[in-house]
PDB file of N, CA and C in Angstrom:
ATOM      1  N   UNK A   1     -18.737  42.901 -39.503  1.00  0.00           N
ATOM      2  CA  UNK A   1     -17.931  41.710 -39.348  1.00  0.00           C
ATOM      3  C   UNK A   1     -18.054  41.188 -37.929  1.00  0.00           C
ATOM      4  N   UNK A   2     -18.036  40.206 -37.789  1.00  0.00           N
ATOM      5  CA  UNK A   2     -18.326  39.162 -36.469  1.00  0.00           C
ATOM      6  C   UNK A   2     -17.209  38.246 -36.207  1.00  0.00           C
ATOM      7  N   UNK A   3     -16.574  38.707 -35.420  1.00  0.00           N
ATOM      8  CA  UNK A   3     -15.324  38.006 -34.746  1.00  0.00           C
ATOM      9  C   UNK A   3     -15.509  37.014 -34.109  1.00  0.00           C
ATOM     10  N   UNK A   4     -14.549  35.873 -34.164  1.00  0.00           N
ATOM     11  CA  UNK A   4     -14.479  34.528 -33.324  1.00  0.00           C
ATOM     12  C   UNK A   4     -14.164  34.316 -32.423  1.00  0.00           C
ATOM     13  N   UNK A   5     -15.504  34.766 -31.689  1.00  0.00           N
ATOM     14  CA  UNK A   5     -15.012  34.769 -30.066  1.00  0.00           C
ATOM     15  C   UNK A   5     -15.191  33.787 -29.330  1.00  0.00           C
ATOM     16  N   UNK A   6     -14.400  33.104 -27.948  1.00  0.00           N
ATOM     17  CA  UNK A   6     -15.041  32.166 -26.886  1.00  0.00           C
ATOM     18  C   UNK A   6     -14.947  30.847 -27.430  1.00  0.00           C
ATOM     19  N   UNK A   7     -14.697  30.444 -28.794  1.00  0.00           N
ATOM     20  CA  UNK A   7     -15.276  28.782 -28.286  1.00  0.00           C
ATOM     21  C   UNK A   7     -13.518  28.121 -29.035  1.00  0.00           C
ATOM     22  N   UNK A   8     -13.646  27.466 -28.353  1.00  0.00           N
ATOM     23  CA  UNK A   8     -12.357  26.841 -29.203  1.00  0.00           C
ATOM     24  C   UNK A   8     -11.236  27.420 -29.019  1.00  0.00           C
ATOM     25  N   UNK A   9     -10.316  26.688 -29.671  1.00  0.00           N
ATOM     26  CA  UNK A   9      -8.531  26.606 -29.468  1.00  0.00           C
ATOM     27  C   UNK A   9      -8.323  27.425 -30.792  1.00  0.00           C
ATOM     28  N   UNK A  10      -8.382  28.530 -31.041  1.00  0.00           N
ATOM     29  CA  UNK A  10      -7.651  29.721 -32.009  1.00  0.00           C
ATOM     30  C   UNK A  10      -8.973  29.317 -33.249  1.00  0.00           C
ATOM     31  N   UNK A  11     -10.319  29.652 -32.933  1.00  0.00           N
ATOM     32  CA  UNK A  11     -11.181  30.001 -33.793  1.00  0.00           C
ATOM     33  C   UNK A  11     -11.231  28.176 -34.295  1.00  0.00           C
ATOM     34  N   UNK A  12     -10.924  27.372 -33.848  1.00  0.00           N
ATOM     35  CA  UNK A  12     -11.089  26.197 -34.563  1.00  0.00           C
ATOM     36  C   UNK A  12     -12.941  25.170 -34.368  1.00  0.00           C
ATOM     37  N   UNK A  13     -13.397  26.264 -33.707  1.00  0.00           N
ATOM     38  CA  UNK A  13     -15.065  25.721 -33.634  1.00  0.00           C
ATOM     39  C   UNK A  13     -15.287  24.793 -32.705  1.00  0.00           C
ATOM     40  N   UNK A  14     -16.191  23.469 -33.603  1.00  0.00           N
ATOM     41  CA  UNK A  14     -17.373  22.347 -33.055  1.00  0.00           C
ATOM     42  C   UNK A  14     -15.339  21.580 -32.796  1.00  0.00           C
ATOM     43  N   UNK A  15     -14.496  21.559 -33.395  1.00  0.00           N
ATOM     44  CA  UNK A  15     -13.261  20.708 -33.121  1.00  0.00           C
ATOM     45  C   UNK A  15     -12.576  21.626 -32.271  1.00  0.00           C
ATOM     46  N   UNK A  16     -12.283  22.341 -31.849  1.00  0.00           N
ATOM     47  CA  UNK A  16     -11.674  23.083 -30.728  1.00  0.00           C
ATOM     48  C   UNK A  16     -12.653  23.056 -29.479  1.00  0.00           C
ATOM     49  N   UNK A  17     -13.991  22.935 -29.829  1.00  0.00           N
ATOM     50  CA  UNK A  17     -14.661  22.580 -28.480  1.00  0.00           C
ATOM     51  C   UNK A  17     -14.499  20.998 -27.837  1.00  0.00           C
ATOM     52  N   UNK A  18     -14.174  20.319 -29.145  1.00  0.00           N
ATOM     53  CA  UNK A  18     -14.183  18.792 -28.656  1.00  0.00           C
ATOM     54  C   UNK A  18     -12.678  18.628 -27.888  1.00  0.00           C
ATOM     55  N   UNK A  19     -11.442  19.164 -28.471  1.00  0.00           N
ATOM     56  CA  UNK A  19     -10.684  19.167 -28.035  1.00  0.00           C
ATOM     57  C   UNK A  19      -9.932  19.666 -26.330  1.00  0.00           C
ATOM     58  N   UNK A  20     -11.086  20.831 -26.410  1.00  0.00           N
ATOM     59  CA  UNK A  20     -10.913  21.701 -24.983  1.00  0.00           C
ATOM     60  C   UNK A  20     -11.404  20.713 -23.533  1.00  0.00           C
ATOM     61  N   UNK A  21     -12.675  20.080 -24.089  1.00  0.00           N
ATOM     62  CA  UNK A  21     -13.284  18.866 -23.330  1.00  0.00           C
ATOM     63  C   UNK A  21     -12.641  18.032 -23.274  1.00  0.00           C
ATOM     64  N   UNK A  22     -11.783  17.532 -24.064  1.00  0.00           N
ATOM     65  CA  UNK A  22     -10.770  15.811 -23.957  1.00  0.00           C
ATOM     66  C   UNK A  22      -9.655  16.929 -22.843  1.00  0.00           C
ATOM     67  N   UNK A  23      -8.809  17.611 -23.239  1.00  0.00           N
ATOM     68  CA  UNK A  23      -8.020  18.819 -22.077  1.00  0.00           C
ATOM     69  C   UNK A  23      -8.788  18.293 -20.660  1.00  0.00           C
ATOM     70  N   UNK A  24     -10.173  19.175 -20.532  1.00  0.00           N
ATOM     71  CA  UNK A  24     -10.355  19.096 -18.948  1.00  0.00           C
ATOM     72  C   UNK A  24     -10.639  17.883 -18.562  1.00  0.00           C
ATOM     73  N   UNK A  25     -11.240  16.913 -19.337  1.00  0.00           N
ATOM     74  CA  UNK A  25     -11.273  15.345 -18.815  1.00  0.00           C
ATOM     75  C   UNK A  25     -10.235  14.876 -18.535  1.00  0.00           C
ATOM     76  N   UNK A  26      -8.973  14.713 -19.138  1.00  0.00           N
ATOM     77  CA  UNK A  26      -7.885  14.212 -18.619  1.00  0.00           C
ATOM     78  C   UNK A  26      -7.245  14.980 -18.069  1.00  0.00           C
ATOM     79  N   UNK A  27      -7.338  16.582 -17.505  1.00  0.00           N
ATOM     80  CA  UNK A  27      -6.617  17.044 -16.335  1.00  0.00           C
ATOM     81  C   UNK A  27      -7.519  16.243 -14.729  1.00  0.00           C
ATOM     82  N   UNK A  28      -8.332  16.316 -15.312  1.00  0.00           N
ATOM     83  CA  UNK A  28      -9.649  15.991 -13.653  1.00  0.00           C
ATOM     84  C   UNK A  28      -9.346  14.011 -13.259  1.00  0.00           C
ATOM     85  N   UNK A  29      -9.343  13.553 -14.558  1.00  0.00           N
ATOM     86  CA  UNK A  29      -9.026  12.190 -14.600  1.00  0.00           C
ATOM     87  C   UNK A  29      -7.546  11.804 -13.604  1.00  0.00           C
ATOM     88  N   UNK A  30      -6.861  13.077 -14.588  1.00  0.00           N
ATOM     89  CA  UNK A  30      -5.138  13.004 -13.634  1.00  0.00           C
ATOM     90  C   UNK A  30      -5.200  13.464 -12.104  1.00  0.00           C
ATOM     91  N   UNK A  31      -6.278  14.144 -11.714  1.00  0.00           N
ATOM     92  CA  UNK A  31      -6.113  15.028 -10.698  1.00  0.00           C
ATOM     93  C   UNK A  31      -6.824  14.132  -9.759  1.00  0.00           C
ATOM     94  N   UNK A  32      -7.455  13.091  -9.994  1.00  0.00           N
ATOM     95  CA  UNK A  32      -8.222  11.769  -9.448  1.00  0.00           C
ATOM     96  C   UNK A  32      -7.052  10.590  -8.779  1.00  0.00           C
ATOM     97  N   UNK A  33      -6.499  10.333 -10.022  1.00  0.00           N
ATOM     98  CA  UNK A  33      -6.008   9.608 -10.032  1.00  0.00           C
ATOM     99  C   UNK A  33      -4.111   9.645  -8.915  1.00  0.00           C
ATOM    100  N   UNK A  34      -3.914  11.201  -9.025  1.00  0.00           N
ATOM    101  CA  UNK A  34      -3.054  11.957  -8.110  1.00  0.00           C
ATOM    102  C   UNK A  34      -3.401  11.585  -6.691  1.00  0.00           C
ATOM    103  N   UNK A  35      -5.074  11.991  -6.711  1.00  0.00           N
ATOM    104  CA  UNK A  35      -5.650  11.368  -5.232  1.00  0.00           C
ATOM    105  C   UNK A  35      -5.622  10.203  -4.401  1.00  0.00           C
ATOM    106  N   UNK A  36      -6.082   9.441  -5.639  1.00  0.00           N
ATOM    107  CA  UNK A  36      -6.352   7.871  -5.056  1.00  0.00           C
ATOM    108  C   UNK A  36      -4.242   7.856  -4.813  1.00  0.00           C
ATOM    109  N   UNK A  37      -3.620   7.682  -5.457  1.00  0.00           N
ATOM    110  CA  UNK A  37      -2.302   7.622  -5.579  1.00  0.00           C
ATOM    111  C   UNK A  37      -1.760   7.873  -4.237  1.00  0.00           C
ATOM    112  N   UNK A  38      -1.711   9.334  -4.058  1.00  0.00           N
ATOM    113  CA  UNK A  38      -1.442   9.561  -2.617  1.00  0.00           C
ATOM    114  C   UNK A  38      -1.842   9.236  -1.163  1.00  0.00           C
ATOM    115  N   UNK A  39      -3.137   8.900  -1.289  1.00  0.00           N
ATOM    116  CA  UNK A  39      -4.165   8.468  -0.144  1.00  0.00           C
ATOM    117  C   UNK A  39      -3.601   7.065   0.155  1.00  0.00           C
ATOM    118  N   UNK A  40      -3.224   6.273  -1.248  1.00  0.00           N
ATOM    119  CA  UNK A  40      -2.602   4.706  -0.352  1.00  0.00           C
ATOM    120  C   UNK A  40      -1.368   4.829  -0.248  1.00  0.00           C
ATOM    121  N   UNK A  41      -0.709   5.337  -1.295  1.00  0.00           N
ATOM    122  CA  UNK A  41       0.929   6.079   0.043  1.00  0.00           C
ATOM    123  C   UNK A  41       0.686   6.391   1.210  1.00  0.00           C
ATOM    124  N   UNK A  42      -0.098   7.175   1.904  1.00  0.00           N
ATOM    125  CA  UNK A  42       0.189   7.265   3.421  1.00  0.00           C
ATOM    126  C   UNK A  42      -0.616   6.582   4.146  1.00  0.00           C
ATOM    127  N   UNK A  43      -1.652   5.965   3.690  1.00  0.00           N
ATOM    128  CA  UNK A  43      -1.914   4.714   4.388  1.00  0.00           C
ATOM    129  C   UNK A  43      -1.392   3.742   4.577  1.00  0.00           C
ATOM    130  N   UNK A  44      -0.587   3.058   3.309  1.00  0.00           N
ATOM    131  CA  UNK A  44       0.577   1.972   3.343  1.00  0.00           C
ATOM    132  C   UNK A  44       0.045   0.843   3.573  1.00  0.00           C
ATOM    133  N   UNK A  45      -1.088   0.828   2.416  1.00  0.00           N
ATOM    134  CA  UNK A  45      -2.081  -0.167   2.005  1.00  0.00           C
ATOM    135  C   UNK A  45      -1.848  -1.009   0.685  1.00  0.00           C
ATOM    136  N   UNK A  46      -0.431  -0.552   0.748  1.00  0.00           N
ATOM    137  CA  UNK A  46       0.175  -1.162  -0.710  1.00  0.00           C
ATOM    138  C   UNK A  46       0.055  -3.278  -0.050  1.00  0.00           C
ATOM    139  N   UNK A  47      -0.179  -3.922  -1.052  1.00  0.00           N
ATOM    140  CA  UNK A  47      -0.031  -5.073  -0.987  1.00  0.00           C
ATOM    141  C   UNK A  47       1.351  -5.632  -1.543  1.00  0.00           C
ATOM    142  N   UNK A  48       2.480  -4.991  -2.036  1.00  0.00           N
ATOM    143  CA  UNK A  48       3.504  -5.042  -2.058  1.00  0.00           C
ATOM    144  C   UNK A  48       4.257  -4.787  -0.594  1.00  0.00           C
ATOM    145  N   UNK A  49       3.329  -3.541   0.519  1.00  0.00           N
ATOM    146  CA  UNK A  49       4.294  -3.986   1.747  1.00  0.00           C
ATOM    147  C   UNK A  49       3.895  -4.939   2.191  1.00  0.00           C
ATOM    148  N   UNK A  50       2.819  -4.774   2.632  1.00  0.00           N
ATOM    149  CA  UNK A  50       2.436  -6.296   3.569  1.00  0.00           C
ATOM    150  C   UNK A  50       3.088  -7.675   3.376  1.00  0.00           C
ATOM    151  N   UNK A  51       3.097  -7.591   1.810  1.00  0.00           N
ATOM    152  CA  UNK A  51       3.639  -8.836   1.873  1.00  0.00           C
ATOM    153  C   UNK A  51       5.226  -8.947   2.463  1.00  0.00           C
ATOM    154  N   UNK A  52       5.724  -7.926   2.178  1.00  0.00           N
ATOM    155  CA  UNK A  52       7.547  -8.006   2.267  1.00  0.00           C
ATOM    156  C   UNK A  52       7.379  -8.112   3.776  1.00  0.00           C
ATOM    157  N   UNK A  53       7.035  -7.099   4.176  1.00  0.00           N
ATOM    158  CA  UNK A  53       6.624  -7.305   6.157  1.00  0.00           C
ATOM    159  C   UNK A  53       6.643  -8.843   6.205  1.00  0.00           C
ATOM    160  N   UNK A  54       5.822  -9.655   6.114  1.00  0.00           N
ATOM    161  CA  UNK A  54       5.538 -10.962   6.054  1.00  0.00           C
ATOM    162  C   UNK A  54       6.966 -11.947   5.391  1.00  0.00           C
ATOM    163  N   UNK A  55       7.339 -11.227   4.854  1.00  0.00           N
ATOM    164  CA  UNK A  55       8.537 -12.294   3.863  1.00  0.00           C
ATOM    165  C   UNK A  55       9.691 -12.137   5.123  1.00  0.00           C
ATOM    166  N   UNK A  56       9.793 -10.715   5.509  1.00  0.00           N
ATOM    167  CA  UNK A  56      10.964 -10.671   6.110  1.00  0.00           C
ATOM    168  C   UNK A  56      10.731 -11.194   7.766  1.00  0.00           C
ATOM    169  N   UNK A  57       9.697 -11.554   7.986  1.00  0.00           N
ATOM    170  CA  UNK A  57       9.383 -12.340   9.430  1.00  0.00           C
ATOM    171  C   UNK A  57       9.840 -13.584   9.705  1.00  0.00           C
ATOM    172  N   UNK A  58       9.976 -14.105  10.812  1.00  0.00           N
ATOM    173  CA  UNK A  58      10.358 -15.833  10.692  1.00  0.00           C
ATOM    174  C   UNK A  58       9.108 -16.344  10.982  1.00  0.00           C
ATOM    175  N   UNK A  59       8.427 -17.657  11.096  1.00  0.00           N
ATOM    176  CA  UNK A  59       7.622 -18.581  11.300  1.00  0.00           C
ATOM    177  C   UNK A  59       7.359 -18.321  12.951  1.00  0.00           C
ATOM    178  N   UNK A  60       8.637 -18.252  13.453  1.00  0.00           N
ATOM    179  CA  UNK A  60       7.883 -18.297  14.955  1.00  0.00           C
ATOM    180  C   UNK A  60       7.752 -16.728  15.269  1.00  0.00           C
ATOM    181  N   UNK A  61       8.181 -15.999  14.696  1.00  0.00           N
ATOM    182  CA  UNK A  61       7.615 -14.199  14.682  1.00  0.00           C
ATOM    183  C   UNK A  61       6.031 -14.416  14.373  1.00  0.00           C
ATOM    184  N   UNK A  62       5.667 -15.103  13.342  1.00  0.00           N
ATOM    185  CA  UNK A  62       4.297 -15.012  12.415  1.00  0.00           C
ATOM    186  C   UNK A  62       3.347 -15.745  13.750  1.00  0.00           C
ATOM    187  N   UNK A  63       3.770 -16.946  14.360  1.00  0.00           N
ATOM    188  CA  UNK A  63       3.230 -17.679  14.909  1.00  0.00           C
ATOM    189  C   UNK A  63       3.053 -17.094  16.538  1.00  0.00           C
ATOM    190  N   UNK A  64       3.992 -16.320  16.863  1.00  0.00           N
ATOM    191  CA  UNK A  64       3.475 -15.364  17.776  1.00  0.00           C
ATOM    192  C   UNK A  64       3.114 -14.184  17.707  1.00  0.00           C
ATOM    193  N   UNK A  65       2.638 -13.717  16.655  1.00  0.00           N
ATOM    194  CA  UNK A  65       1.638 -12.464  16.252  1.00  0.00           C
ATOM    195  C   UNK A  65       0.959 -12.825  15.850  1.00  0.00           C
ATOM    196  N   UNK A  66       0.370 -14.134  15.521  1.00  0.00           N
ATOM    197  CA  UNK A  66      -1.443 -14.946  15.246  1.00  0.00           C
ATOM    198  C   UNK A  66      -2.008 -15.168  16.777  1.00  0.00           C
ATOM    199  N   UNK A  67      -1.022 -15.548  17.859  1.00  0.00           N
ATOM    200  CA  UNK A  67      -1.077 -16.099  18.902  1.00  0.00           C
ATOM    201  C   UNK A  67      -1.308 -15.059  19.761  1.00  0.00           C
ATOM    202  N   UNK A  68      -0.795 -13.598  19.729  1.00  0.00           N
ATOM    203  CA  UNK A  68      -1.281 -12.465  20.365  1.00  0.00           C
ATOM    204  C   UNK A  68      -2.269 -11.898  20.088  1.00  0.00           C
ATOM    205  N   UNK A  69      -2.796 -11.670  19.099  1.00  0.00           N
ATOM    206  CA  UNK A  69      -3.987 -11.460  17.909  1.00  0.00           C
ATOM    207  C   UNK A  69      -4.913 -12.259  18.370  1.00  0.00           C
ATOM    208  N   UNK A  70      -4.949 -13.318  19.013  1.00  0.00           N
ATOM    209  CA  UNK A  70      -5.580 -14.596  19.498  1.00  0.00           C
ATOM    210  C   UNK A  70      -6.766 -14.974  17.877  1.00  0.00           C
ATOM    211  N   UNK A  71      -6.010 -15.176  17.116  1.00  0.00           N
ATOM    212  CA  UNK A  71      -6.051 -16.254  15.985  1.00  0.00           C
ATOM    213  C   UNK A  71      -5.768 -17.602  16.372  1.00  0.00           C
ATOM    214  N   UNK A  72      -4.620 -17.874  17.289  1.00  0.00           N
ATOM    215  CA  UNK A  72      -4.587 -19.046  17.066  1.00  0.00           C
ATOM    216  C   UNK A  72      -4.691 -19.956  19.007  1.00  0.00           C
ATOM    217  N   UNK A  73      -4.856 -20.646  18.973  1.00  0.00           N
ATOM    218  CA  UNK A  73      -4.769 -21.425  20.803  1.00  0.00           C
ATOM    219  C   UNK A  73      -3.365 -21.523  21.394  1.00  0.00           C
ATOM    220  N   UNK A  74      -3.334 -21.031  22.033  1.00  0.00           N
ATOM    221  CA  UNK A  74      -1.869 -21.518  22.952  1.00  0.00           C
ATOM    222  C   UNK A  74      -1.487 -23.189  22.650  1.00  0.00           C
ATOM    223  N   UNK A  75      -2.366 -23.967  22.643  1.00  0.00           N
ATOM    224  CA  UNK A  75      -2.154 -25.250  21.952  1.00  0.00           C
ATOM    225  C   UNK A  75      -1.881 -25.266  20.841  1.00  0.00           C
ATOM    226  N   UNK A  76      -2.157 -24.571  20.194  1.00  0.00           N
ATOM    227  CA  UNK A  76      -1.872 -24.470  18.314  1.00  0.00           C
ATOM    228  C   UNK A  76      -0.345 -23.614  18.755  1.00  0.00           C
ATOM    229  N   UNK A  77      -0.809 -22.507  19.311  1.00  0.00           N
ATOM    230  CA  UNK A  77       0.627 -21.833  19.283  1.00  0.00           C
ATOM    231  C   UNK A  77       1.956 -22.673  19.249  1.00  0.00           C
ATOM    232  N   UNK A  78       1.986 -23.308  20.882  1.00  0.00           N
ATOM    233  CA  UNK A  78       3.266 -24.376  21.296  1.00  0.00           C
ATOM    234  C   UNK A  78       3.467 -25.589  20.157  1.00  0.00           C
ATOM    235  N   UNK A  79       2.219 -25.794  19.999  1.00  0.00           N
ATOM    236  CA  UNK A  79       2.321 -27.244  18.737  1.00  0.00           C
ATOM    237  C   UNK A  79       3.641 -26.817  17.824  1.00  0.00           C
ATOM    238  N   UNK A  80       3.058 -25.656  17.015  1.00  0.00           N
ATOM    239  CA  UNK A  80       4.296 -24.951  16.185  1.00  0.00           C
ATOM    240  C   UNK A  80       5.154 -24.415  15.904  1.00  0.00           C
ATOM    241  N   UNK A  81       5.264 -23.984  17.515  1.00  0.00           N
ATOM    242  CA  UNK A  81       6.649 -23.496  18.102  1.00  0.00           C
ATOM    243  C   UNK A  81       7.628 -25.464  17.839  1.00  0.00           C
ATOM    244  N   UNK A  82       7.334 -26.467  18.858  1.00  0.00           N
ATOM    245  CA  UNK A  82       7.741 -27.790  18.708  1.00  0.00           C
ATOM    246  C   UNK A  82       8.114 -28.187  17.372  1.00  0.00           C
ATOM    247  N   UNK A  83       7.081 -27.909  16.514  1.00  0.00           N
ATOM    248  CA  UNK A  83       7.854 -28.375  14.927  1.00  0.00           C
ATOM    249  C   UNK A  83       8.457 -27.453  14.247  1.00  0.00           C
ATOM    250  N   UNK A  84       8.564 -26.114  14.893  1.00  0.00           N
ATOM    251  CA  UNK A  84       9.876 -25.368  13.982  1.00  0.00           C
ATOM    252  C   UNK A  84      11.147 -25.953  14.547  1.00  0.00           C
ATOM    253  N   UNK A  85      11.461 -26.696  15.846  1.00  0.00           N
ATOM    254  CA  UNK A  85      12.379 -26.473  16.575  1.00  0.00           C
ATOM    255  C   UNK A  85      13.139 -28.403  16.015  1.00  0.00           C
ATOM    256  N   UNK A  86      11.996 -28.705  15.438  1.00  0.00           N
ATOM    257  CA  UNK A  86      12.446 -30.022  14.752  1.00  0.00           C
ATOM    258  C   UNK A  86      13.333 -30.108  13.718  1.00  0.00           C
TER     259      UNK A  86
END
């Protein structure tokens, strides 16, 4: 007599091998996906903060952190400092 050894989930064969494979694909899939997950948590590369950062700024906050950044000209800067103050 020849016992059912090694392959499969309780002697269930060519379908316990297919099954064991869908198992480690979606542990490795999850264990990926755990990665990427955590890596932009502590980077804080979410595009949900940036934007709130940005929401919770005023115009002349924004307009002098383009202006330090030198994005924008001291002429552009003052221009828009003048029409917030309008």
């Amino acid at each position: 007599m020849m016992g059912n050894y090694g392959y499969g989930f309780g002697g269930l064969g060519l379908v316990g091998m297919i099954l064991g494979s869908i198992v480690v694909i979606g542990i490795i899939v999850g264990v990926i996906l755990l990665i990427v997950w955590a890596v932009r948590k502590s980077n804080g590369t979410s595009n949900q903060s940036s934007s709130q950062t940005i929401a919770n700024q005023s115009a002349k906050d924004i307009a002098q952190a383009r202006y330090a950044k030198g994005e924008i000209t001291r002429d552009e800067y003052q221009r828009i400092l003048a029409d917030l103050e309008k």
